[in-house]
Protein backbone atom coordinates (compact mmCIF):
# COMPACT_ATOMS: atom_id res chain seq x y z
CA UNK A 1 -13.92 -30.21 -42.29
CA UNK A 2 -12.02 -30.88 -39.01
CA UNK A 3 -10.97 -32.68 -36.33
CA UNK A 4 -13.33 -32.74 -33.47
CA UNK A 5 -11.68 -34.80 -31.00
CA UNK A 6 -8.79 -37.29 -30.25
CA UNK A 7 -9.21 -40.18 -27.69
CA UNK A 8 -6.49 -42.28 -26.87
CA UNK A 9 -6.84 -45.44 -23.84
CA UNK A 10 -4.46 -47.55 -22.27
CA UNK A 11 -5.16 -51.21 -22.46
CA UNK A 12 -3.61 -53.79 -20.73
CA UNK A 13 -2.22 -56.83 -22.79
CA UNK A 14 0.59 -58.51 -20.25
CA UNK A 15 1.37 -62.25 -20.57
CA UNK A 16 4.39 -64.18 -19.42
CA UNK A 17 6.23 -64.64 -23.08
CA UNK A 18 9.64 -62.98 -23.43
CA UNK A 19 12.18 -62.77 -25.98
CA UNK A 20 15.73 -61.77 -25.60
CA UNK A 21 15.02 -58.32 -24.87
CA UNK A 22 12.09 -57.82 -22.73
CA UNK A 23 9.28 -59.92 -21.15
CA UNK A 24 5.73 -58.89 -21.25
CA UNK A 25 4.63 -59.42 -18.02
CA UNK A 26 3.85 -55.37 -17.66
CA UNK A 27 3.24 -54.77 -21.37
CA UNK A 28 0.37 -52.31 -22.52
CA UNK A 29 -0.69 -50.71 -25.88
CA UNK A 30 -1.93 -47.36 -26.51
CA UNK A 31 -5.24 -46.97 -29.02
CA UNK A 32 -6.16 -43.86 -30.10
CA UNK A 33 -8.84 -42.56 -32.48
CA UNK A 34 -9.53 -39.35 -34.23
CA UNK A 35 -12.93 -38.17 -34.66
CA UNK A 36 -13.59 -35.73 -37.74
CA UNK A 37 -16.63 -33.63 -38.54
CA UNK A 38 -16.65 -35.43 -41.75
CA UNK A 39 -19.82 -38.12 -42.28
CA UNK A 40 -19.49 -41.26 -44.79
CA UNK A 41 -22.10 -43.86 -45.09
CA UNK A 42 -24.17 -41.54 -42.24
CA UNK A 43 -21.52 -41.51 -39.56
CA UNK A 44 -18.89 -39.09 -38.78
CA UNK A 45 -15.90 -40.79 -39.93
CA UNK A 46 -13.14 -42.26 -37.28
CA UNK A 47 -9.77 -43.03 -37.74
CA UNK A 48 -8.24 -45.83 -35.51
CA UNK A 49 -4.28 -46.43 -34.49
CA UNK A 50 -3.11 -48.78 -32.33
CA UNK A 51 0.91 -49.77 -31.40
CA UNK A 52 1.61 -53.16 -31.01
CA UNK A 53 2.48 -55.87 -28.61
CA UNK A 54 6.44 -55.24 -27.22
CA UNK A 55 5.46 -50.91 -27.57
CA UNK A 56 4.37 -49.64 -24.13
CA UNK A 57 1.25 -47.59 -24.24
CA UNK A 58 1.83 -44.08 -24.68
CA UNK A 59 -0.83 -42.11 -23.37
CA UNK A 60 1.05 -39.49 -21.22
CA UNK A 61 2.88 -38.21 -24.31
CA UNK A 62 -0.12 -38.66 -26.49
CA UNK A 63 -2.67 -36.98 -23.76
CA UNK A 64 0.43 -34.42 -22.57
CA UNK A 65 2.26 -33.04 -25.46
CA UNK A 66 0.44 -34.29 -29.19
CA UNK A 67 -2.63 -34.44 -28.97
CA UNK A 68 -3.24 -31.43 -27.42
CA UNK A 69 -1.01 -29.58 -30.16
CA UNK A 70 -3.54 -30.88 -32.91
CA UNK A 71 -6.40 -30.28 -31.06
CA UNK A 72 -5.17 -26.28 -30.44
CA UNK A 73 -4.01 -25.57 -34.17
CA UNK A 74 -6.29 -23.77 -36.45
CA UNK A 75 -8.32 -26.64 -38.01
CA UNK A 76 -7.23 -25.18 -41.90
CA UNK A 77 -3.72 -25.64 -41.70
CA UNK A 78 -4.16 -29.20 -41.25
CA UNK A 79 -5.96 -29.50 -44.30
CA UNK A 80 -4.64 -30.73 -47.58
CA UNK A 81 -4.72 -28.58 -50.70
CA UNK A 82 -8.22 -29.62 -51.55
CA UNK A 83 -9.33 -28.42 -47.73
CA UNK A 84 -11.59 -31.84 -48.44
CA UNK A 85 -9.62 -34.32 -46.39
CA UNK A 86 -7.06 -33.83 -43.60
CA UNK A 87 -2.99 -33.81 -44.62
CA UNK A 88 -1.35 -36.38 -42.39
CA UNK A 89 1.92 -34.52 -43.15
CA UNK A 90 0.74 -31.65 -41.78
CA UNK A 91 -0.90 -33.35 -38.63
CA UNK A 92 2.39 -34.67 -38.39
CA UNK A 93 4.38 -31.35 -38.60
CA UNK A 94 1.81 -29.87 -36.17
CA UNK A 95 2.18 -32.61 -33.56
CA UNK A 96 6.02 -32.78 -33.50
CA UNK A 97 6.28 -28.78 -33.24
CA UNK A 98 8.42 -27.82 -30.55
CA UNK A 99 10.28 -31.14 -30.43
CA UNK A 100 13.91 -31.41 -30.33
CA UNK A 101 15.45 -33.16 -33.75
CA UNK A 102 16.25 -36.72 -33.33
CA UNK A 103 16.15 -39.43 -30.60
CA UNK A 104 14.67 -42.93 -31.12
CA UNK A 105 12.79 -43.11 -27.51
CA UNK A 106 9.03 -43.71 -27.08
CA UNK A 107 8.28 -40.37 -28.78
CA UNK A 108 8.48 -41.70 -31.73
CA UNK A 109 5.94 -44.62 -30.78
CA UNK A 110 3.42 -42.08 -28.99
CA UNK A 111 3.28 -39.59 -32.91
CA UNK A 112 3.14 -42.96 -34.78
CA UNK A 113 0.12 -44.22 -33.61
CA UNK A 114 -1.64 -40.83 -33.38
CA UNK A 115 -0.39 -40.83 -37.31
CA UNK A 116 -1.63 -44.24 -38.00
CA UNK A 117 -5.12 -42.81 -36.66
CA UNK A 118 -4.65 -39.70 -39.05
CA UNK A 119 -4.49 -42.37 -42.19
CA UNK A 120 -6.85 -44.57 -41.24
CA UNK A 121 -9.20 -41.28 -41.23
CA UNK A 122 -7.86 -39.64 -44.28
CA UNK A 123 -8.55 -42.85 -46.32
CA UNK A 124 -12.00 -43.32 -45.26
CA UNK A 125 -12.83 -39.94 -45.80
CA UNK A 126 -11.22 -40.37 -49.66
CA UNK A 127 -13.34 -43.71 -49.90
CA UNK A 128 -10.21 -45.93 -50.74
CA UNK A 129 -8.67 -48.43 -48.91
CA UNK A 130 -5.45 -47.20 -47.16
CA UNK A 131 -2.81 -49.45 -49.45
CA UNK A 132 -4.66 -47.86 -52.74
CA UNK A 133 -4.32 -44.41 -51.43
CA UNK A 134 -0.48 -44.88 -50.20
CA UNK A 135 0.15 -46.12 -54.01
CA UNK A 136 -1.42 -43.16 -55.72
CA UNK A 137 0.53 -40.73 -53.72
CA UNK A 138 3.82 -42.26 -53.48
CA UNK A 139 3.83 -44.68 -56.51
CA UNK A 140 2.79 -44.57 -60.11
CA UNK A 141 -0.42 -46.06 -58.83
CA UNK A 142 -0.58 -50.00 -59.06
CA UNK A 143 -1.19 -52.25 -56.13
CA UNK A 144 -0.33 -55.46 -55.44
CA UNK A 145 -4.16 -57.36 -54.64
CA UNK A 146 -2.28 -59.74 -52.64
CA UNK A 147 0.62 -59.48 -50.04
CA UNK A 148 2.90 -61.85 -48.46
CA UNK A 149 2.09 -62.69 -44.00
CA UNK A 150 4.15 -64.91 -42.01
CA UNK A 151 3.10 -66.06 -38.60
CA UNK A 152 4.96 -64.49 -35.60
CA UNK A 153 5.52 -67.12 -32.71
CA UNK A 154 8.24 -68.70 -30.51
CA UNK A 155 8.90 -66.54 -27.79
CA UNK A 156 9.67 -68.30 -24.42
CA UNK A 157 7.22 -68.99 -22.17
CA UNK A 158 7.83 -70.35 -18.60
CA UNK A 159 7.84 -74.13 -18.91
CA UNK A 160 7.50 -74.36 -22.99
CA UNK A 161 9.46 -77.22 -24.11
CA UNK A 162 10.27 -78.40 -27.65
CA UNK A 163 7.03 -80.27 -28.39
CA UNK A 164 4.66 -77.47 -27.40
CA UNK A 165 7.18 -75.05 -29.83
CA UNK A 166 7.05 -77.95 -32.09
CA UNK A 167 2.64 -77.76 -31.59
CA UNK A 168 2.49 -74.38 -31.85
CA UNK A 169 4.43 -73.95 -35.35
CA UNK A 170 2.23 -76.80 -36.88
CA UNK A 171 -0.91 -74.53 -35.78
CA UNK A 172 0.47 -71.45 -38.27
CA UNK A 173 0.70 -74.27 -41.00
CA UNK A 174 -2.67 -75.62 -40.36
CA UNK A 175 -4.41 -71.86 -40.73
CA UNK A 176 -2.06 -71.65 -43.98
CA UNK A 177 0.91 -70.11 -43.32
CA UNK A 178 3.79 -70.79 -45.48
CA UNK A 179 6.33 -69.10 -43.19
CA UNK A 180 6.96 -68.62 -39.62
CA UNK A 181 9.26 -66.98 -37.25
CA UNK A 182 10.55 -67.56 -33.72
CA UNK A 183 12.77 -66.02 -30.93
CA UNK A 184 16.70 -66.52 -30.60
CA UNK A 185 19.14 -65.17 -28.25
CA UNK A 186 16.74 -65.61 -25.03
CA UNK A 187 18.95 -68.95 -24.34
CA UNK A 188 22.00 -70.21 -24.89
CA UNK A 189 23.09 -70.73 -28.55
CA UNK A 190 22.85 -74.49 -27.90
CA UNK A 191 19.60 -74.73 -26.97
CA UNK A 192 18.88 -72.28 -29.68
CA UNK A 193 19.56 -74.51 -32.30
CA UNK A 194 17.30 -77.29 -30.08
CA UNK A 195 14.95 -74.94 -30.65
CA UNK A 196 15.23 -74.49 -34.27
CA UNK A 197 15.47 -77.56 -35.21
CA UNK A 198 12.47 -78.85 -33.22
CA UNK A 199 10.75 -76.20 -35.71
CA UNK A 200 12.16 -77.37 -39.05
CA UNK A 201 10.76 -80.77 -37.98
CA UNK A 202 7.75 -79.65 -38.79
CA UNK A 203 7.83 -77.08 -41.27
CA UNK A 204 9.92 -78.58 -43.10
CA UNK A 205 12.81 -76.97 -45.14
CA UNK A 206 14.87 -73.30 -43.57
CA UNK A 207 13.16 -71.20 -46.03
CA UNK A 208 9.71 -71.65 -44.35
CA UNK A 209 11.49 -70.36 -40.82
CA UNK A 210 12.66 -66.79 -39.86
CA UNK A 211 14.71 -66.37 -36.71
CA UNK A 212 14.97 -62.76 -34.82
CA UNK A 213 17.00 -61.60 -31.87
CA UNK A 214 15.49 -58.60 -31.28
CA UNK A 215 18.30 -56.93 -31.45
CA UNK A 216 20.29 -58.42 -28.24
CA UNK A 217 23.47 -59.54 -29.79
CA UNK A 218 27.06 -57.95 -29.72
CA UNK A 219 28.97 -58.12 -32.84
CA UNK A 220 30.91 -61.51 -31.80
CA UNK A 221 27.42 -63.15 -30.86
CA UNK A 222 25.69 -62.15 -33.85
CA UNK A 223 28.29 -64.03 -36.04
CA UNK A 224 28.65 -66.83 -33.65
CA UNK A 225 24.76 -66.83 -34.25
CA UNK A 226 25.41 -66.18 -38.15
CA UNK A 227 27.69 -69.38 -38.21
CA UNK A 228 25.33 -71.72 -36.98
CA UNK A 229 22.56 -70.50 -38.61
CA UNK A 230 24.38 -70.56 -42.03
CA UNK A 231 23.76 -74.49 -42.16
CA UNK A 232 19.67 -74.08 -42.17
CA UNK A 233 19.18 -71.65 -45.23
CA UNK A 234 16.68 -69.60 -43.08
CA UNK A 235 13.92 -67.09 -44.85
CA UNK A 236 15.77 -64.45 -42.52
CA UNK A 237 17.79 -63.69 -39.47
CA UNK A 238 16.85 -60.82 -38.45
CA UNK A 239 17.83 -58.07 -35.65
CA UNK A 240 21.03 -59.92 -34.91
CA UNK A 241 22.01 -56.72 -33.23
CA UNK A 242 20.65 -52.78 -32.40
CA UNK A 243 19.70 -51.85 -35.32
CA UNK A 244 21.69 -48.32 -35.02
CA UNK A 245 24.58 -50.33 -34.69
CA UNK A 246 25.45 -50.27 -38.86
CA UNK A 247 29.22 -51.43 -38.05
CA UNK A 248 28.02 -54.48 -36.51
CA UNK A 249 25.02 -55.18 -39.81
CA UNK A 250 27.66 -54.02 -42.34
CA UNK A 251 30.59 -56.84 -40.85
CA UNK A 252 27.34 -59.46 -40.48
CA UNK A 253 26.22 -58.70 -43.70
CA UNK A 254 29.52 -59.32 -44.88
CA UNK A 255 30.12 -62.59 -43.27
CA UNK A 256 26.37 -64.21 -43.02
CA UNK A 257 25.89 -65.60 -46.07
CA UNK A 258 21.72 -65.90 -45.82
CA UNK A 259 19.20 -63.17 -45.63
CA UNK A 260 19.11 -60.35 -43.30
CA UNK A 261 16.61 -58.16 -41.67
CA UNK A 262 16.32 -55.20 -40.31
CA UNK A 263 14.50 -52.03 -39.61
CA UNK A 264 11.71 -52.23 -37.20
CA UNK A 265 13.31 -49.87 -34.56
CA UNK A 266 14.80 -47.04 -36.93
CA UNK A 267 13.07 -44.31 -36.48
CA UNK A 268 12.14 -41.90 -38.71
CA UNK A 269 15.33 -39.77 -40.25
CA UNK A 270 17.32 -42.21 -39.20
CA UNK A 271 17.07 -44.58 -41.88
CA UNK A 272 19.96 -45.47 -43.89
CA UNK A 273 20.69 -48.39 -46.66
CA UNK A 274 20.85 -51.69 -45.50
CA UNK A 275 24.38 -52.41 -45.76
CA UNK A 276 25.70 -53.88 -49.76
CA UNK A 277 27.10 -57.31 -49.64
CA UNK A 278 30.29 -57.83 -50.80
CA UNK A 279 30.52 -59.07 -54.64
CA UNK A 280 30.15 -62.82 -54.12
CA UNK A 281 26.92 -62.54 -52.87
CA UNK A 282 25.28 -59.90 -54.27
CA UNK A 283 21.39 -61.18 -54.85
CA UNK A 284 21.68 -62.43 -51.17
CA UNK A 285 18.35 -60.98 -50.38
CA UNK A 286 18.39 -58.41 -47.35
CA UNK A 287 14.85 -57.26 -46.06
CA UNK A 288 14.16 -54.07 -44.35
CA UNK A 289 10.87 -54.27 -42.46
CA UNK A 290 10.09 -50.98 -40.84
CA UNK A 291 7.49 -50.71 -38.06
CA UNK A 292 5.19 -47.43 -38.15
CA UNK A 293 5.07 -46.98 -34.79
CA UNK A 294 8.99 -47.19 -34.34
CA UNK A 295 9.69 -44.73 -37.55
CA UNK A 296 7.02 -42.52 -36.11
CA UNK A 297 5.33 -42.42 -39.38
CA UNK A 298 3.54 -44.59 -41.84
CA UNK A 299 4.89 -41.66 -44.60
């Protein structure tokens, strides 16, 4: 078996929300799918990858520089052992060849959608559903049936005021959400906590509300943030700061005495423990939520 082809398109997807990083008024996404040779059900099987909203399409590098290095290689060495299925670590190795070690640009986001593809093909062509298949070859085999979702909302939008945040919370709850999340740091720290507590009006209690900065905070920011937030017992702050910055998540860590998370723009290599807690609050739970796109890998 083999790959045949690998299509990627640039779709549009702008809109006028922001958070305090970046606004999307210019934003685009990149899908890509790889075709194989292989036929389930009577159609040659297709494997589909997509990066998401805030991740610029990336079909230059994709059309430039990866896919072509698949599409050249000699269609066996990207096989696993079987030579039934494809080896996404191989794909992987073969599309990052000639690539100098580390960085944490938009390469990274251009190889982990064309990886995301690779899965998404190498599980239909094993007949199991991607999260079965991840858990036989990197656990002992068991799989949760169910999984935790949160609704992502609150970014700023020109003219939103408190009661259409307020609105737009109470439609997550109303399609049964049992958490949400919002934007900080895209106003001032004041208005923030408008903000937040316009939410908690109507969800209800802190632990049904995740904040995240998206990483725009300096070190004295982040705790001024941590300090305020403290009084809320939130389900998590997360991305106080750039998430390469570990001095800044080890001292917030330290002083913040809720959850943390972080771990959606490491890249992959450069993953390192989320920093320990000192003594007194060891259990404090600290997430780390990794994005496939940003680590460049879903392995």
């Amino acid at each position: 078996m083999k790959i045949v082809a690998i299509r990627e398109k640039t779709f549009p997807i702008a809109s006028p929300i922001r958070n305090a990083v970046i606004d999307f008024s210019k934003m685009t996404l990149s899908a890509v799918a790889v075709v194989t040779d292989a036929v389930r059900d009577g159609r040659p099987v297709v494997g589909y990858g997509f990066n998401s909203n805030g991740r610029y399409g990336q079909g230059a590098l994709l059309r430039e520089r990866f896919i072509p290095r698949v599409l050249e290689a000699d269609p066996r060495t990207l096989l696993d052992e079987t030579a039934e299925n494809l080896d996404p670590r191989r794909i992987w190795d073969c599309a990052m060849r000639n690539e100098k070690p580390g960085g944490h640009g938009e390469r990274s986001v251009a190889v982990g959608t064309l990886d995301m593809a690779v899965w998404d093909a190498v599980a239909k062509i094993a007949r199991k559903p991607l999260y079965r298949l991840l858990a036989e070859r990197y656990g002992d085999g068991r799989v949760d049936e169910t999984v935790f979702v949160y609704a992502a909302g609150g970014y700023y939008y020109p003219g939103k005021d408190h009661a259409q945040l307020h609105d737009e919370m109470k439609r997550y709850l109303d399609r049964g959400y049992t958490v949400v999340k919002m934007k900080i740091g895209g106003a001032s720290l004041d208005e923030d906590l408008r903000r937040i507590e316009a939410v908690l009006e109507v969800v209800g209690k802190g632990s049904a509300l995740a904040v995240d900065a998206n990483g725009r905070f300096d070190l004295p920011t982040a705790l001024s943030y941590g300090r305020a937030l403290s009084r809320y017992g939130l389900f998590w702050y997360e991305e106080a700061g750039d998430p390469l910055d570990y001095e800044l998540q080890a001292q917030l860590a330290r002083e913040y005495p809720g959850p943390l998370a972080t771990g959606e723009d490491r890249v992959r290599g450069q993953v390192r423990p989320v920093p320990r807690p000192p003594a007194h609050r060891r259990g404090v739970r600290r997430f780390v939520a990794p994005c496939a796109k940003h680590e460049g890998s879903v392995h």
